[in-house]
Each structure stands twice: as structure tokens, then as C-alpha cells.
C-alpha atoms as a PDB file:
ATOM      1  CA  UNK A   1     -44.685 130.751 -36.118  1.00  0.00           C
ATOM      2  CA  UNK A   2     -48.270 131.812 -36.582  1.00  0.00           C
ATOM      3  CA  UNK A   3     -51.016 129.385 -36.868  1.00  0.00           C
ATOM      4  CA  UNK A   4     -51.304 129.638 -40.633  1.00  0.00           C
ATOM      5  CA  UNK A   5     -47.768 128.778 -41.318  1.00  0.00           C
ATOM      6  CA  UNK A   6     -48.104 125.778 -38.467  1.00  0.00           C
ATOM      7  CA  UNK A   7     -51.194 124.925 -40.053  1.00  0.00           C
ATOM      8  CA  UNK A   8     -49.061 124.712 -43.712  1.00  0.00           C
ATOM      9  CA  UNK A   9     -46.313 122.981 -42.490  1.00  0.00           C
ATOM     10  CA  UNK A  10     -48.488 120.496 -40.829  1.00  0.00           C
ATOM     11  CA  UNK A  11     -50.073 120.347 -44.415  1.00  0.00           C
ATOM     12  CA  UNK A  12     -46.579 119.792 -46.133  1.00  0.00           C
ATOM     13  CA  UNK A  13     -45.610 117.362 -43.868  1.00  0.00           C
ATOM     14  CA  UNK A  14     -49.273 115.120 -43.856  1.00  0.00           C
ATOM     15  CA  UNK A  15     -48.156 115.464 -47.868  1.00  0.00           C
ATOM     16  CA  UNK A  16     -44.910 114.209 -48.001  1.00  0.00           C
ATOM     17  CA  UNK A  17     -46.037 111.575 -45.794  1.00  0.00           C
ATOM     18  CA  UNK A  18     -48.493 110.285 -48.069  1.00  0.00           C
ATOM     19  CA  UNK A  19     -46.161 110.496 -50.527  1.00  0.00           C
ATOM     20  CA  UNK A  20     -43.528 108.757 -48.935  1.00  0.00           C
ATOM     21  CA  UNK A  21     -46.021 106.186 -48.151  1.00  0.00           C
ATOM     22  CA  UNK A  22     -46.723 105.758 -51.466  1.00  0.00           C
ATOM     23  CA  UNK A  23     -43.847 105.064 -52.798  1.00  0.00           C
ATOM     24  CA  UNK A  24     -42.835 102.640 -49.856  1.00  0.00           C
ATOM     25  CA  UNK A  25     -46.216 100.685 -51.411  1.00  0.00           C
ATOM     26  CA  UNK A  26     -46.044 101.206 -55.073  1.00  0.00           C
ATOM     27  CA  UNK A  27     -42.042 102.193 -55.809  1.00  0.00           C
ATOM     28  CA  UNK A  28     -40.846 105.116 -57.856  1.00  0.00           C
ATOM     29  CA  UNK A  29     -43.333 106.931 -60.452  1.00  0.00           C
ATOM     30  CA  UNK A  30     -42.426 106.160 -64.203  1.00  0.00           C
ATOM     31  CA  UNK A  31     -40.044 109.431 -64.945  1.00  0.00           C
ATOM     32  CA  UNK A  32     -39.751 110.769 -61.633  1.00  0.00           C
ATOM     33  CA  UNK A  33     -36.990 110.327 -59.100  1.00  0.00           C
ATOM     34  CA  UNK A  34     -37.395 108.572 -55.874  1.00  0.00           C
ATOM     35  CA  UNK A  35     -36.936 109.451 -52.300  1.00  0.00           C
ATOM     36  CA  UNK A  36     -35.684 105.544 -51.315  1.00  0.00           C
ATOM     37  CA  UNK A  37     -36.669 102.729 -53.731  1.00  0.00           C
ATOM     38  CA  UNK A  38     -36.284 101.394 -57.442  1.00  0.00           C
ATOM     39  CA  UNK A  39     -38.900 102.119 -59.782  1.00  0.00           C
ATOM     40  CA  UNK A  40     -40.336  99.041 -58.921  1.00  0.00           C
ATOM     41  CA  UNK A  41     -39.033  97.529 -55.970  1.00  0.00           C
ATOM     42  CA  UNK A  42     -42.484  98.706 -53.704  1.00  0.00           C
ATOM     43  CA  UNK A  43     -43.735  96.267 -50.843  1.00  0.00           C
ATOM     44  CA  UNK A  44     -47.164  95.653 -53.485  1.00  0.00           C
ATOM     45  CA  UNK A  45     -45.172  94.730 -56.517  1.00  0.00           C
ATOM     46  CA  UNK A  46     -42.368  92.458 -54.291  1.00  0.00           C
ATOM     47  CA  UNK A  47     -45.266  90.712 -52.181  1.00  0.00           C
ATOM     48  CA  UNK A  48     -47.479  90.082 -55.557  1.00  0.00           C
ATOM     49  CA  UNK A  49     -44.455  88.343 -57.287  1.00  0.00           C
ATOM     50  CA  UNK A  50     -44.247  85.688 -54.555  1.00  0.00           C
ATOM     51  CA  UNK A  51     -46.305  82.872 -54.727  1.00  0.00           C
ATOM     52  CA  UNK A  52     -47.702  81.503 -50.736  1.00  0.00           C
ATOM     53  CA  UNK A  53     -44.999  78.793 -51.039  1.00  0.00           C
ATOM     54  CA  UNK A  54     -42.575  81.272 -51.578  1.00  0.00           C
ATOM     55  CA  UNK A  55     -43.571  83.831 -48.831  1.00  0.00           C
ATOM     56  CA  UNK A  56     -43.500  81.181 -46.221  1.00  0.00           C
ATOM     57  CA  UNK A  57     -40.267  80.019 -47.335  1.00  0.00           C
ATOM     58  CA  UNK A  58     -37.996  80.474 -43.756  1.00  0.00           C
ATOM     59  CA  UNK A  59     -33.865  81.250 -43.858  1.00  0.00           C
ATOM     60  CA  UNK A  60     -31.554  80.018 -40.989  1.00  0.00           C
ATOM     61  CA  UNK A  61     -34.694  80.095 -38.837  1.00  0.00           C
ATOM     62  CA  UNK A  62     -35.818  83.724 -39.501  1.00  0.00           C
ATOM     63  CA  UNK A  63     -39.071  85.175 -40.053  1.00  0.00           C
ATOM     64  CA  UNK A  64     -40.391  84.077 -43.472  1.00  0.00           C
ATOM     65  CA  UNK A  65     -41.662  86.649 -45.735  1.00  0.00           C
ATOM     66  CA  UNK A  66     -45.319  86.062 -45.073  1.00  0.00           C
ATOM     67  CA  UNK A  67     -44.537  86.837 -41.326  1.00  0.00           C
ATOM     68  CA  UNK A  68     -43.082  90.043 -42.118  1.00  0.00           C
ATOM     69  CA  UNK A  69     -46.263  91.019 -44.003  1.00  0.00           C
ATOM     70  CA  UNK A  70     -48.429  90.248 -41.420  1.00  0.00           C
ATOM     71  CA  UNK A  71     -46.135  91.828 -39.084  1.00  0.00           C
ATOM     72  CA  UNK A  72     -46.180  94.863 -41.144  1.00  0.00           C
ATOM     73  CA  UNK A  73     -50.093  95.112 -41.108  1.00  0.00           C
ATOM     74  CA  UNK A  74     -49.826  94.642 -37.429  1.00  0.00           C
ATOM     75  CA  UNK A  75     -47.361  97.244 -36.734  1.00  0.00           C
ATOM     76  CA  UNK A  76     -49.374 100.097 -38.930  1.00  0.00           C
ATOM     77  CA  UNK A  77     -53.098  99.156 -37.172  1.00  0.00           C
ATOM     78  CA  UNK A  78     -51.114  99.598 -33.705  1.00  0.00           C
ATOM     79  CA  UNK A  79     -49.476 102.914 -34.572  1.00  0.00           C
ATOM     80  CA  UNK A  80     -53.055 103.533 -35.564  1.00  0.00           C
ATOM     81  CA  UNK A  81     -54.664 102.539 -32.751  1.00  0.00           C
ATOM     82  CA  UNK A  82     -51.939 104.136 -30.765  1.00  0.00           C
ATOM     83  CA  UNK A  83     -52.545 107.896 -31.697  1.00  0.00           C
ATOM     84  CA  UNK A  84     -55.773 107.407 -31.165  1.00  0.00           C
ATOM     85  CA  UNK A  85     -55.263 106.725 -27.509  1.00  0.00           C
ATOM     86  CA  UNK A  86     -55.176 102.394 -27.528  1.00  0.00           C
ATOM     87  CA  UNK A  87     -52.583 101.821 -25.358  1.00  0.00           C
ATOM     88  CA  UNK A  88     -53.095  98.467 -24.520  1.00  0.00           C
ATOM     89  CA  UNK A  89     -50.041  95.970 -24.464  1.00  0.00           C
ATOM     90  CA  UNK A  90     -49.967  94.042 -27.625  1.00  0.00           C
ATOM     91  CA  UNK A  91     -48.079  90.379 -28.406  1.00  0.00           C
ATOM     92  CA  UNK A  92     -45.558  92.050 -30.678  1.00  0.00           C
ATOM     93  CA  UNK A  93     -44.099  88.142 -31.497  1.00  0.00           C
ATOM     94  CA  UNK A  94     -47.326  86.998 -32.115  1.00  0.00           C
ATOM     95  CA  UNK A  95     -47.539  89.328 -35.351  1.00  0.00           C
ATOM     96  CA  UNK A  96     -45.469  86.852 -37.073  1.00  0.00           C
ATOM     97  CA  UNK A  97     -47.263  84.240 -36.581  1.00  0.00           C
ATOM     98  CA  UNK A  98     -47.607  81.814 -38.305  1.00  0.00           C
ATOM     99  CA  UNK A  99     -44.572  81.847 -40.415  1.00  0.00           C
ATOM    100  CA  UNK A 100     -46.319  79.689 -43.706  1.00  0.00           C
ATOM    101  CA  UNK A 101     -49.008  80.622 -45.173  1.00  0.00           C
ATOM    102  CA  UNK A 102     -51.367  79.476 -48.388  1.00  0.00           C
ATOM    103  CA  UNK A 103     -52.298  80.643 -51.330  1.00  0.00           C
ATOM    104  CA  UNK A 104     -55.779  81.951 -49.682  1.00  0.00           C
ATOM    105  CA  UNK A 105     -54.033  83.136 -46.869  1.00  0.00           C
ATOM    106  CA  UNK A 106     -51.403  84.823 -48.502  1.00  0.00           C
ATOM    107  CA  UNK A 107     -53.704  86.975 -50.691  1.00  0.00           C
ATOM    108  CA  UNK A 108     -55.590  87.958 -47.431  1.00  0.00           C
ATOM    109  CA  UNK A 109     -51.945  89.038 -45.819  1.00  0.00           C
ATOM    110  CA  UNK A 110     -51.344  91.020 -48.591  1.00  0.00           C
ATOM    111  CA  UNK A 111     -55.550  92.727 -48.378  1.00  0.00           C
ATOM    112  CA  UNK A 112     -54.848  93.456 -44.893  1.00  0.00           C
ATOM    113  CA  UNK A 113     -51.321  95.391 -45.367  1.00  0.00           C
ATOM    114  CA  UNK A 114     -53.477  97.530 -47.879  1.00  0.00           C
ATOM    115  CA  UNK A 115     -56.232  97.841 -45.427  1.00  0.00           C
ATOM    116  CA  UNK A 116     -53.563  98.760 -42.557  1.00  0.00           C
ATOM    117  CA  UNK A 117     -51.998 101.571 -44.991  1.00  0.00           C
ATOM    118  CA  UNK A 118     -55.342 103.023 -45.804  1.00  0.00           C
ATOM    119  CA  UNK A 119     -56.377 103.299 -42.112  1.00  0.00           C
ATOM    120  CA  UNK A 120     -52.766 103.897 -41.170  1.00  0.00           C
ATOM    121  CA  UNK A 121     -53.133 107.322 -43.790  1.00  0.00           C
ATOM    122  CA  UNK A 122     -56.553 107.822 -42.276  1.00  0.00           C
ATOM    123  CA  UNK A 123     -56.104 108.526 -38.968  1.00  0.00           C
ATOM    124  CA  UNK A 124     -52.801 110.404 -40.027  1.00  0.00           C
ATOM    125  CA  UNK A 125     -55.024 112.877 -41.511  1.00  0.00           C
ATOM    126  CA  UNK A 126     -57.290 112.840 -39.220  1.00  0.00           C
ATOM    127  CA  UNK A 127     -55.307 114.229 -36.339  1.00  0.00           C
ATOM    128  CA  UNK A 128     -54.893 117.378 -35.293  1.00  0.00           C
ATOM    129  CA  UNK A 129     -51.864 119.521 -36.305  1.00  0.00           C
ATOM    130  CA  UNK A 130     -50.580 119.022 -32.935  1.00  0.00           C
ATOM    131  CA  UNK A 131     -51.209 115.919 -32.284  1.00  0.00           C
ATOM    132  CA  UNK A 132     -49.958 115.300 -35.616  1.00  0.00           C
ATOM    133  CA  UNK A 133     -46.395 116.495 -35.046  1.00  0.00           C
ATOM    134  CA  UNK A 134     -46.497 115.176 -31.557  1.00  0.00           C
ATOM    135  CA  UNK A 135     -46.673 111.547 -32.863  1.00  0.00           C
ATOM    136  CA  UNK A 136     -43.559 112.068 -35.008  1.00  0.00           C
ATOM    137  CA  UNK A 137     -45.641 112.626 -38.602  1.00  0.00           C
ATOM    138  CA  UNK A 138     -45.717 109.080 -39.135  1.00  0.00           C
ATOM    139  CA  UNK A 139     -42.255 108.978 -40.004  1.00  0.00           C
ATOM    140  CA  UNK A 140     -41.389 106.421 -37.601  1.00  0.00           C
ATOM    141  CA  UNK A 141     -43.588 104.078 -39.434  1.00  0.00           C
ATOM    142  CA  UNK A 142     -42.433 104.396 -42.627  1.00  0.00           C
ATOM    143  CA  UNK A 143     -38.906 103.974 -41.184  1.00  0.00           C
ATOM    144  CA  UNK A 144     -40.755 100.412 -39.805  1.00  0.00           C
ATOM    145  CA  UNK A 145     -42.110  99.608 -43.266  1.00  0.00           C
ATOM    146  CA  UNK A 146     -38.687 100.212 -44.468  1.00  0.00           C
ATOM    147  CA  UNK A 147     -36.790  98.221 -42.687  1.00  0.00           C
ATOM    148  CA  UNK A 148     -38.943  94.890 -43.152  1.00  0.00           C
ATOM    149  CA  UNK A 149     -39.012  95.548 -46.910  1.00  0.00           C
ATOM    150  CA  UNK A 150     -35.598  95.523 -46.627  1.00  0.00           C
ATOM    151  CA  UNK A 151     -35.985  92.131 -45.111  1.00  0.00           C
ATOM    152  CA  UNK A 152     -38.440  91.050 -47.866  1.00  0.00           C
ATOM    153  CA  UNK A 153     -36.240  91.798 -50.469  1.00  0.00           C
ATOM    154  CA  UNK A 154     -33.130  90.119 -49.078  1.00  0.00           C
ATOM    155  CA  UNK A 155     -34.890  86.937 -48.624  1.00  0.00           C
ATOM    156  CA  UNK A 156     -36.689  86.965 -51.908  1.00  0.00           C
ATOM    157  CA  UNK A 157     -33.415  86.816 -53.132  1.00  0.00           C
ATOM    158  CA  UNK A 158     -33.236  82.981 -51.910  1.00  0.00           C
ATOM    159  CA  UNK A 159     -37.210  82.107 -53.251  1.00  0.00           C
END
């Protein structure tokens, strides 16, 4: 492969990760299809229908949905921090504490996920196409974000 078709996959894939990201944040576009989600089933619209009593609501001893935000936050600054050569041990339990939250504290969770994707996305595009495909794309993270929205959902369900 020569370096201008690396260098346009490596743009196609920094693309559909942004766009995958997007939708993991926001849900399906009005009128398009979606690659996982509802229309409107996006970790923005399902955190911003819970109120703080809601999100630090616990089930059978389980993480409440407050600590999966936070862990979520957590997990995209470390990936962040990660490619960018941080590899100091972090207190993965620790990211999901503390399980309740208020009102105050809950908007600030939900700021912080936002700020996490936005950085997250930065230093995504910031990386060489190398490095870029070295670290997996990203994909691994969105497969993380999936998986505790998953979660989310399930135990809005019970809120």
C-alpha cells in the first residue's frame, strides 16, 4: 500500500470513528440509518432524562448509573492519556466512585463525559497514521462506551 492510500485509509477510519462516536453520544440522525442505536437512545439524551436521584439509584448492589458515567469519563481521559504515552497505573474501581450523586454533581458527571469525548476525539486526530492504527482506531473505546450504555439503559429501565 503506498503512503497515499495508508494516509486515506487512516483518514476513513479517523472518520468513521468520529462518526461512530457520534452516534454512541447523540443516537441515530433523523432519516438516516444507524450503525448500533435507536434514533434516540444516545448516552446524552439517556443521561439528560435522569434526574441525580435517579442516576444514583443502585440494583442488587451494582454500579448505579451515575457511577457508570463517571466511569465512562474516566475510561476515555485514560485511553487518552494512554496513546499519548501515560502509562501510569490507575484505580480502575475508584472510577465509580461514589455511586450517588446530586443534582450539581450529576450535571458536572454528565460536563465531564462531554469533555472526555472531545479530548478523547482530539488526541485521536492528533496521532499519527501509525500510531493511529497501532492503538486499535479507537475502536476499543467505543466498544467500552457501548457496553456501559448498555448498562445505563437496562437500569433506567428500573428508575
Amino acid at each position: 500500500m503506498s503512503e497515499t492510500q495508508f494516509d486515506r485509509v487512516n483518514e476513513v477510519q479517523l472518520e468513521r470513528l468520529r462518526e461512530i462516536l457520534r452516534e454512541t453520544f447523540e443516537g441515530g440522525l433523523p432519516g438516516e440509518g444507524t450503525e448500533f442505536l435507536d434514533h434516540s437512545s444516545g448516552i446524552r439524551t439517556t443521561l439528560k432524562a435522569l434526574s441525580a436521584a435517579q442516576a444514583s439509584k443502585r440494583r442488587d448492589g451494582h454500579p448505579s448509573i451515575a457511577a457508570h458515567a463517571r466511569h465512562m469519563a474516566f475510561h476515555l481521559r485514560t485511553v487518552a492519556e494512554w496513546v499519548e504515552g501515560d502509562h501510569r497505573k490507575r484505580d480502575w474501581l475508584a472510577s465509580f466512585e461514589p455511586q450517588e450523586v446530586s443534582e450539581r454533581e450529576w450535571v458536572e458527571i454528565q460536563q465531564d463525559l462531554e469533555a472526555a469525548r472531545t479530548r478523547f476525539l482530539e488526541v485521536m486526530k492528533s496521532l499519527a497514521p501509525e500510531t493511529f492504527v497501532k492503538e486499535g482506531a479507537g475502536y476499543g473505546a467505543i466498544a467500552h462506551l457501548a457496553y456501559h450504555l448498555g448498562a445505563i439503559r437496562q437500569l433506567a429501565h428500573d428508575v
